[in-house]
C-alpha atoms as a PDB file:
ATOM      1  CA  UNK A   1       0.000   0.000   0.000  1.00  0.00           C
ATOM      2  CA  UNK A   2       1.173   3.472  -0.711  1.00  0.00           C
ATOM      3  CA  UNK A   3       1.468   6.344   1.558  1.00  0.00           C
ATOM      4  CA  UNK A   4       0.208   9.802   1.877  1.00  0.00           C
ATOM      5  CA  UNK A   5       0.395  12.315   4.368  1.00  0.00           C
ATOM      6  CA  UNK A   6      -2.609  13.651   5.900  1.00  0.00           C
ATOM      7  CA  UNK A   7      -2.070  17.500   6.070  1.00  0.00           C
ATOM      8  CA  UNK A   8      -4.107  20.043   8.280  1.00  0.00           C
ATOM      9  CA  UNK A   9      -5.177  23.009   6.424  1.00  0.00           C
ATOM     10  CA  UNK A  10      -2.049  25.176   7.303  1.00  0.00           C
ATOM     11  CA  UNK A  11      -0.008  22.407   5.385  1.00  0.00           C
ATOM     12  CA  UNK A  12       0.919  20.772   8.690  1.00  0.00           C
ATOM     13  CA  UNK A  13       1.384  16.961   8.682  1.00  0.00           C
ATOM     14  CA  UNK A  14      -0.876  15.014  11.082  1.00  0.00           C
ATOM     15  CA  UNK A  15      -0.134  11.479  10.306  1.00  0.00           C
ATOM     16  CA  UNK A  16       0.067   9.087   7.565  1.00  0.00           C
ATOM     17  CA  UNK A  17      -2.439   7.284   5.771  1.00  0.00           C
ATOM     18  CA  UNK A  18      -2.196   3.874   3.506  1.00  0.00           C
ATOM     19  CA  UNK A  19      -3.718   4.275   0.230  1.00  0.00           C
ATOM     20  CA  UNK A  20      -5.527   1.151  -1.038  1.00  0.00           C
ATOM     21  CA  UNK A  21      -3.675  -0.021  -4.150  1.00  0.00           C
ATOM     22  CA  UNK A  22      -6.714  -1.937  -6.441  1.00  0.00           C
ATOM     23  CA  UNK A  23      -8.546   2.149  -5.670  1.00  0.00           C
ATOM     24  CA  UNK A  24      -5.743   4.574  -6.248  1.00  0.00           C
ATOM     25  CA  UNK A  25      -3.479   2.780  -8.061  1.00  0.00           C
ATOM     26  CA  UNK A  26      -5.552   1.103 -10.175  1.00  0.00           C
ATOM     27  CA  UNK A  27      -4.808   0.857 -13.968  1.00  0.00           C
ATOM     28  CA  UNK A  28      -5.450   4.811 -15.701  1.00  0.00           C
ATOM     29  CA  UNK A  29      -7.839   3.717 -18.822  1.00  0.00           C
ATOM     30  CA  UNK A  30      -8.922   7.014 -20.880  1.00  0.00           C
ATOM     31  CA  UNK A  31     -11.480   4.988 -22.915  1.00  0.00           C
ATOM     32  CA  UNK A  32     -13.563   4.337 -19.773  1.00  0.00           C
ATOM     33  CA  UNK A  33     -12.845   7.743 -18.559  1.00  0.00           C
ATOM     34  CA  UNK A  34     -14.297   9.158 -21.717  1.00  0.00           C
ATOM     35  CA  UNK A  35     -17.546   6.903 -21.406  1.00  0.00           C
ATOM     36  CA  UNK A  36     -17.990   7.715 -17.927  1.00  0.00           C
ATOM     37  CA  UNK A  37     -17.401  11.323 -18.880  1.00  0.00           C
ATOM     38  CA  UNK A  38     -20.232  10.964 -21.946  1.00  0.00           C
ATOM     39  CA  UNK A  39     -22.524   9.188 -19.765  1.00  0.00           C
ATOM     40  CA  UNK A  40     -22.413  11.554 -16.845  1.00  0.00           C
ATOM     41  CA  UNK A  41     -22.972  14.429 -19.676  1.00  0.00           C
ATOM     42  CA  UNK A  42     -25.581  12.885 -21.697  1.00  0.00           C
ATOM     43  CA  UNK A  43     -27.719  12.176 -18.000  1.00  0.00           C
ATOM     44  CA  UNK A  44     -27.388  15.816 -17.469  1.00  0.00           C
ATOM     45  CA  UNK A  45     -28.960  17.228 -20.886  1.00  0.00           C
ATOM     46  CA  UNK A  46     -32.778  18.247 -20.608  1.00  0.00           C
ATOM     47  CA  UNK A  47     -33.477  17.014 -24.126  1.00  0.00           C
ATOM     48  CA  UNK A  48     -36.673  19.749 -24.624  1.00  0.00           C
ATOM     49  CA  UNK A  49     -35.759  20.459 -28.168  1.00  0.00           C
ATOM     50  CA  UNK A  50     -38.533  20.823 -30.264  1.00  0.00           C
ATOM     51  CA  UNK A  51     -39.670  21.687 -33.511  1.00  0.00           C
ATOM     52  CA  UNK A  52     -42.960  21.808 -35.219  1.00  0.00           C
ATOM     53  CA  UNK A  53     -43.940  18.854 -37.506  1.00  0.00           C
ATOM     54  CA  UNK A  54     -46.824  18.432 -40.245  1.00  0.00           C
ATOM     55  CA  UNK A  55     -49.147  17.753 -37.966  1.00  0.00           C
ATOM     56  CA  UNK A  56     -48.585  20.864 -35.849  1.00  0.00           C
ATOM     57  CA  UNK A  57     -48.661  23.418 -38.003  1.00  0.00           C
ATOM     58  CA  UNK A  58     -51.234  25.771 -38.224  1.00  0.00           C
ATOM     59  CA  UNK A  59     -52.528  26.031 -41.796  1.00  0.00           C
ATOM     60  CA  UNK A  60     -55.374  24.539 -43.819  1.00  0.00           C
ATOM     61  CA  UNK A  61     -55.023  21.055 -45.270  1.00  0.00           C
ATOM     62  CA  UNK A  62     -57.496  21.730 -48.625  1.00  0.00           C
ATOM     63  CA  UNK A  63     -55.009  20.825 -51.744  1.00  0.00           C
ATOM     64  CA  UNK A  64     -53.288  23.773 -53.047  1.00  0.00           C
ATOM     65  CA  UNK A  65     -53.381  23.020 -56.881  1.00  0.00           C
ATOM     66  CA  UNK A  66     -55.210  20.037 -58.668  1.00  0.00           C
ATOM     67  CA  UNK A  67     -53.358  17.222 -59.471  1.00  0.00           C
ATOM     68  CA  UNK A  68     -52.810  17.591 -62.885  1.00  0.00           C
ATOM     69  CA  UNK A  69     -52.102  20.276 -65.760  1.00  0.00           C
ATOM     70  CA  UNK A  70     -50.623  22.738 -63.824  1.00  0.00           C
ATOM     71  CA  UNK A  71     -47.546  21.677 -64.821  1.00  0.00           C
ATOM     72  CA  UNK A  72     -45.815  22.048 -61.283  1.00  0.00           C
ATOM     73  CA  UNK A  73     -44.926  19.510 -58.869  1.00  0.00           C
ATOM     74  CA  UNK A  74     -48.220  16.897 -57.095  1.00  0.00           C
ATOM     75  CA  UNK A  75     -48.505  18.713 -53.895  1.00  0.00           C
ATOM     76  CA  UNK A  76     -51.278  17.978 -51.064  1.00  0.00           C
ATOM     77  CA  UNK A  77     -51.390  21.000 -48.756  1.00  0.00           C
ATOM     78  CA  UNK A  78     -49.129  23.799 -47.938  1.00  0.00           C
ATOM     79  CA  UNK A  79     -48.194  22.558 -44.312  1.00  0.00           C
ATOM     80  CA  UNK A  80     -45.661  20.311 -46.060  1.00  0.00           C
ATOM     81  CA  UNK A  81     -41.559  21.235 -45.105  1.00  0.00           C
ATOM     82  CA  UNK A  82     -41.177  22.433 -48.513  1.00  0.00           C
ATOM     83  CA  UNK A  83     -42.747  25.464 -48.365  1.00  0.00           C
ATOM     84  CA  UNK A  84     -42.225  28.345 -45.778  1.00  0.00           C
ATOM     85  CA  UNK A  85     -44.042  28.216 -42.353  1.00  0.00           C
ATOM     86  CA  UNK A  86     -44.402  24.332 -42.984  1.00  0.00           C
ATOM     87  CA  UNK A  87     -43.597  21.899 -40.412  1.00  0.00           C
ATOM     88  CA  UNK A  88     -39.901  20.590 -40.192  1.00  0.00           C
ATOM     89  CA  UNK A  89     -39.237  16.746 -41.515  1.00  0.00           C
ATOM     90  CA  UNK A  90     -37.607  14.817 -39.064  1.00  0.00           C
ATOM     91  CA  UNK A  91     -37.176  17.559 -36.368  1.00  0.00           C
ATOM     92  CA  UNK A  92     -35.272  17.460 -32.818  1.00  0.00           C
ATOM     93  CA  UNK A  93     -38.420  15.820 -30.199  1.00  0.00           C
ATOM     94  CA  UNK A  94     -38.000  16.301 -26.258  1.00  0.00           C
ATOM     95  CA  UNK A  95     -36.524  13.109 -25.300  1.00  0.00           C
ATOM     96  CA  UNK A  96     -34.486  11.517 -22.789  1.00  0.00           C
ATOM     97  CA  UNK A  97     -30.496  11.707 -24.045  1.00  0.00           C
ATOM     98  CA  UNK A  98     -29.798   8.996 -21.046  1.00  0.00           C
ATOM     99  CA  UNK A  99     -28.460   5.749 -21.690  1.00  0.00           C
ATOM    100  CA  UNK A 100     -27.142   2.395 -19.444  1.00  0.00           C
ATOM    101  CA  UNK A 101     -23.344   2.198 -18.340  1.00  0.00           C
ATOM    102  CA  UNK A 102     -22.602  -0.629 -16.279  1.00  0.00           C
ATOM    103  CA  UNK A 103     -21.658  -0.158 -12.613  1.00  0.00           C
ATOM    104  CA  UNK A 104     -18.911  -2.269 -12.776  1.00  0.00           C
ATOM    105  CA  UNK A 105     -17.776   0.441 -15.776  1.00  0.00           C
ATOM    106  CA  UNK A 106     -18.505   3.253 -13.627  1.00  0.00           C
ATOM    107  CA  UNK A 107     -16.416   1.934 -10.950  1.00  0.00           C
ATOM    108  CA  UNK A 108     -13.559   1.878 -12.759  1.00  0.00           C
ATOM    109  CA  UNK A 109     -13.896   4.429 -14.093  1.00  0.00           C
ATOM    110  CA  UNK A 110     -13.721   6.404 -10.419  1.00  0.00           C
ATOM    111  CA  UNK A 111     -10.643   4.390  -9.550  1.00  0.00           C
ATOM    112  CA  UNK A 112      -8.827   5.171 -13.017  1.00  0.00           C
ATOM    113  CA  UNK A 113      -9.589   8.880 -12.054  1.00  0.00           C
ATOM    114  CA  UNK A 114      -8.690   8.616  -8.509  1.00  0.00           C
ATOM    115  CA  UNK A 115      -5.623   6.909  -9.456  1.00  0.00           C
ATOM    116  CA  UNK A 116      -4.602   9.693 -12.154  1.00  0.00           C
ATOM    117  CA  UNK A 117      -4.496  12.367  -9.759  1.00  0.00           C
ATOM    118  CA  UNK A 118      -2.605  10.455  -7.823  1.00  0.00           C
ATOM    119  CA  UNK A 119      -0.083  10.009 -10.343  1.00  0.00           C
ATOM    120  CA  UNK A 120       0.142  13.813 -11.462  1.00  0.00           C
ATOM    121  CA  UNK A 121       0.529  14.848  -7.641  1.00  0.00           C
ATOM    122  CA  UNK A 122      -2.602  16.399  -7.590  1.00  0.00           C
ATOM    123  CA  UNK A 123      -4.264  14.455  -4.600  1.00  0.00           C
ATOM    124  CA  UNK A 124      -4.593  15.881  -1.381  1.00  0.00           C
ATOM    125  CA  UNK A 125      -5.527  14.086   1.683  1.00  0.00           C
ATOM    126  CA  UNK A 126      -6.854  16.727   4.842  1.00  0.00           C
ATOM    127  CA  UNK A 127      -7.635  15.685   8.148  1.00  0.00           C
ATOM    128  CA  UNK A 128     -11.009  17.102   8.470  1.00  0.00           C
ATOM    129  CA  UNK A 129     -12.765  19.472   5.998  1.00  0.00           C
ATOM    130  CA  UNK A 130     -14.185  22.096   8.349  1.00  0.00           C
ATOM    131  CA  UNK A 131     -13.627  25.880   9.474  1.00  0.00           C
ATOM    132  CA  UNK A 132     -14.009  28.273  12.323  1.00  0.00           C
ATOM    133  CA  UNK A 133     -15.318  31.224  10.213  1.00  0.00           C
ATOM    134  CA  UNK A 134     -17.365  31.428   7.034  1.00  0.00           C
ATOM    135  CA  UNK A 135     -15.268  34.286   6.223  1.00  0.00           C
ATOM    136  CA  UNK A 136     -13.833  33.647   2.478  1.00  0.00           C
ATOM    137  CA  UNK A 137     -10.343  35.839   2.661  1.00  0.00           C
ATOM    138  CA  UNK A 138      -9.634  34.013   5.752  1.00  0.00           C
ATOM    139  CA  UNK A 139      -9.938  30.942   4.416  1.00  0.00           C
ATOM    140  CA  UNK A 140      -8.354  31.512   0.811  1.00  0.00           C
ATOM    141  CA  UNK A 141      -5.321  32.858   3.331  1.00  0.00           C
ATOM    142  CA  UNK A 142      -5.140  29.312   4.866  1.00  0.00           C
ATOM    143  CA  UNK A 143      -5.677  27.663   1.418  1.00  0.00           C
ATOM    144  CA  UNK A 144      -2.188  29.691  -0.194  1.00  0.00           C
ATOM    145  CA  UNK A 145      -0.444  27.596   1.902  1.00  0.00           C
ATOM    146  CA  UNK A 146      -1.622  24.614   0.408  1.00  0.00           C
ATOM    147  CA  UNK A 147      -0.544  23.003  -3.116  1.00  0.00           C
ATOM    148  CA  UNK A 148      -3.898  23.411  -4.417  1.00  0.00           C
ATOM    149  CA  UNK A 149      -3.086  24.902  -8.100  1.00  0.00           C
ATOM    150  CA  UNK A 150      -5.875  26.828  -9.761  1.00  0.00           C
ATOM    151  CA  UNK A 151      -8.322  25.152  -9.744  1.00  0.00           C
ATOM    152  CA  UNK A 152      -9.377  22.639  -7.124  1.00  0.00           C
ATOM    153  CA  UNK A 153     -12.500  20.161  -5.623  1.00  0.00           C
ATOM    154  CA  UNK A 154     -12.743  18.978  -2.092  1.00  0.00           C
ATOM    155  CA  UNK A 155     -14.592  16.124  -1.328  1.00  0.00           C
ATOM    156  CA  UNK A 156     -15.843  15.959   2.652  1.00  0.00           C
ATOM    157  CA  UNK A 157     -17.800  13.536   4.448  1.00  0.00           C
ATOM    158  CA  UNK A 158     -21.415  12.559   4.516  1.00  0.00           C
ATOM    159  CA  UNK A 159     -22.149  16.290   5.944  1.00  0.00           C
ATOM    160  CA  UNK A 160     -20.768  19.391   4.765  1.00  0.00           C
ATOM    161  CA  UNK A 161     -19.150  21.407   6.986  1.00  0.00           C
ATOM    162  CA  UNK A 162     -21.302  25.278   6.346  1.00  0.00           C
ATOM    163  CA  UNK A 163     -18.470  27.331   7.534  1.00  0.00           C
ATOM    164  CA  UNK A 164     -16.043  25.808   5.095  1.00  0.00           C
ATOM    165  CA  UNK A 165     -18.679  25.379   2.245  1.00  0.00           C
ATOM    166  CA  UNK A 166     -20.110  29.135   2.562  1.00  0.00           C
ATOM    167  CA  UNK A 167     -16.531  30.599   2.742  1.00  0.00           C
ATOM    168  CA  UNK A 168     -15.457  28.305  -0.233  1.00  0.00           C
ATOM    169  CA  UNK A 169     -18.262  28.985  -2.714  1.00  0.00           C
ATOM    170  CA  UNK A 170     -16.753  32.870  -3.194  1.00  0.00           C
ATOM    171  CA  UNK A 171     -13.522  31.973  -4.519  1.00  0.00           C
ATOM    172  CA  UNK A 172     -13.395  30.827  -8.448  1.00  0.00           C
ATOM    173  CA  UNK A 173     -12.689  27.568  -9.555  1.00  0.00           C
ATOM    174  CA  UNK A 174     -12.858  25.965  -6.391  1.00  0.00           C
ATOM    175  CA  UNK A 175     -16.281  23.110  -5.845  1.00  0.00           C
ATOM    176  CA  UNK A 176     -17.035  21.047  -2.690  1.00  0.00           C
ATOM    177  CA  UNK A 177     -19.124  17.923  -3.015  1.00  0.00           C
ATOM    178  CA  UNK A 178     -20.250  15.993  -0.043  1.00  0.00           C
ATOM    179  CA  UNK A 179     -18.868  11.599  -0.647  1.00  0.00           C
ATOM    180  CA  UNK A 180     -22.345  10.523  -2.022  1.00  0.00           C
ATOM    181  CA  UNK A 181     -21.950  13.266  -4.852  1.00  0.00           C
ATOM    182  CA  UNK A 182     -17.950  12.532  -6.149  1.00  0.00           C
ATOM    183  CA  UNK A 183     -18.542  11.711  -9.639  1.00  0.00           C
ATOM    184  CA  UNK A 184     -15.471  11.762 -12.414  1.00  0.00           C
ATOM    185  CA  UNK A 185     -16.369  14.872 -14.230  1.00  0.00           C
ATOM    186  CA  UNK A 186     -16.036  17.161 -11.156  1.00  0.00           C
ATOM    187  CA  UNK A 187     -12.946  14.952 -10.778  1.00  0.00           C
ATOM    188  CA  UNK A 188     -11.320  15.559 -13.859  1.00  0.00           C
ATOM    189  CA  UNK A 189     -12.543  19.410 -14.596  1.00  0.00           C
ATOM    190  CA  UNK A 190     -10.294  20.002 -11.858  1.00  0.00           C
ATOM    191  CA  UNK A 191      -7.027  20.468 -11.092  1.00  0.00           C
ATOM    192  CA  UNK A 192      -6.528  19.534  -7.771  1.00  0.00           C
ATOM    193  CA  UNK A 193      -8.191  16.706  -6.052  1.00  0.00           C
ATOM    194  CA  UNK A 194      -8.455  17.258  -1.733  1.00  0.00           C
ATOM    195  CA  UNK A 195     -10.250  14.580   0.341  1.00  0.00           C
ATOM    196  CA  UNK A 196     -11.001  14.654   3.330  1.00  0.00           C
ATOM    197  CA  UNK A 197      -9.498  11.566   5.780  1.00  0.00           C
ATOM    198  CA  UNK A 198     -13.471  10.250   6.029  1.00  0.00           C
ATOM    199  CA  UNK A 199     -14.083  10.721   2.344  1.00  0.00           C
ATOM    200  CA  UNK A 200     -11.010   8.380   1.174  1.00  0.00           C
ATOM    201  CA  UNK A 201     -12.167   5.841   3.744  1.00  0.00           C
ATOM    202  CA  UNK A 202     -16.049   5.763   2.250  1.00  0.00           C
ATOM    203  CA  UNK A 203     -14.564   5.917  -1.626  1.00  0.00           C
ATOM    204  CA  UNK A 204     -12.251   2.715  -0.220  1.00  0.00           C
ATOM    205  CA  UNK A 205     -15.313   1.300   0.936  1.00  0.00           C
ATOM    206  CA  UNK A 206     -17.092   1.760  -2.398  1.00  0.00           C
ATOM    207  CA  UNK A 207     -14.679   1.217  -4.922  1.00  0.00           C
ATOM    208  CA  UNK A 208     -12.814  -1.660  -3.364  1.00  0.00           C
ATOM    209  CA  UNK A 209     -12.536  -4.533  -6.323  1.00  0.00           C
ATOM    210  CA  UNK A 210     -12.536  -7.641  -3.869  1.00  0.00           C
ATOM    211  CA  UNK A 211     -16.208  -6.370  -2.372  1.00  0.00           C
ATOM    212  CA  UNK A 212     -17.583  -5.914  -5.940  1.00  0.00           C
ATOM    213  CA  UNK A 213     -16.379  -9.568  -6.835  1.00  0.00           C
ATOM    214  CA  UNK A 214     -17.628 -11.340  -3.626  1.00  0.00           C
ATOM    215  CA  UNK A 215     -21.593  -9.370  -4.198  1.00  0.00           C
ATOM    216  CA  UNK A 216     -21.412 -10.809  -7.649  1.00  0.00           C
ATOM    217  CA  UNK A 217     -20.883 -14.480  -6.056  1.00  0.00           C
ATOM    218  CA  UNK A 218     -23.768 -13.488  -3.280  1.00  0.00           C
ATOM    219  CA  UNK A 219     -26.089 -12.504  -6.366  1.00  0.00           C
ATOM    220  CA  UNK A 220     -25.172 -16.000  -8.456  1.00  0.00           C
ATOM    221  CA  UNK A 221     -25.929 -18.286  -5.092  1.00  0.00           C
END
């Protein structure tokens, strides 16, 4: 197991913590990345396009010219697309963009994410994720000290600490997601990864490879 030191929020070491191998050091695939990414994405789009069709259009359906001698095209009525204010052939409908991806897919996909900001040096691990002051400048004063790049996402327990999320939303670039929202994309958009001690236990918990295999031998007994 690797090891990482668990820093206070004044970049002071507290102690040491083991870093499960099969989660953050897990093989770095960018094809399942990019699925996870294009799932995640596609999930997120409200899919109300819409355009009017032949049978919404407004307009009366009596045929325009008779069928023959006029020496034009057959046409029916003037609601078809190819004249203006007719309705659109094979328009955009509101629809659902969603589509299936595999647990076991998004899975790995976390670890190969976890495990590539691990390799860059961009994973922090803080003792607790918490604050005395909602105060942003005294905060971003306590976050200089830290590596933390330009950009950054913290990831704190089950409960978000209100001091440190209400002082944290003012500065740019910076997100904080409570464990049961981490998700790849906020992952990757960032630069800097910080977890708090709690968080990397839970994502452990949830992302450990010799759990997932003994469920699937619980669901085939």
């Amino acid at each position: 197991k690797m090891k990482l030191d668990v820093l206070t929020i004044d970049n002071k070491k507290s102690s040491v913590l083991e870093l499960d191998k099969e989660v953050f050091e897990a093989d770095i695939r960018a094809d399942i990345l990019h699925r996870m990414v294009t799932w995640q994405l596609a999930k997120r789009r409200s899919g109300t396009r819409k355009t009017q069709e032949r049978n919404e259009v407004t307009g009366s359906r009596a045929k325009i010219v008779r069928q023959k001698g006029s020496g034009g095209a057959r046409h029916g009525d003037k609601k078809v697309s190819q004249y203006r204010g007719g309705g659109v052939a094979h328009g955009p409908r509101v629809r659902s963009h969603a589509h299936k991806l595999p647990r076991k897919v998004r899975n790995m996909a976390m670890r190969s994410a976890l495990s590539s900001k691990l390799k860059e040096g961009n994973l922090l691990v803080l003792n607790d994720l918490s604050f005395s002051s909602m105060k942003t400048k005294l905060l971003q004063k306590s976050l200089n000290k830290l590596p933390l790049g330009k950009s950054a996402l913290f990831v704190a327990g089950e409960e978000i600490d209100q001091n440190f999320y209400k002082a944290l939303r003012n500065i740019p670039m910076h997100d904080m997601l409570p464990i049961q929202g981490a998700n790849v994309y906020d992952i990757l958009r960032r630069e800097t990864l910080v977890l708090s001690k709690s968080s990397v236990e839970a994502l452990v918990a949830r992302l450990a490879i010799n759990k997932e295999k003994n469920k699937t031998v619980k669901e085939k007994k």
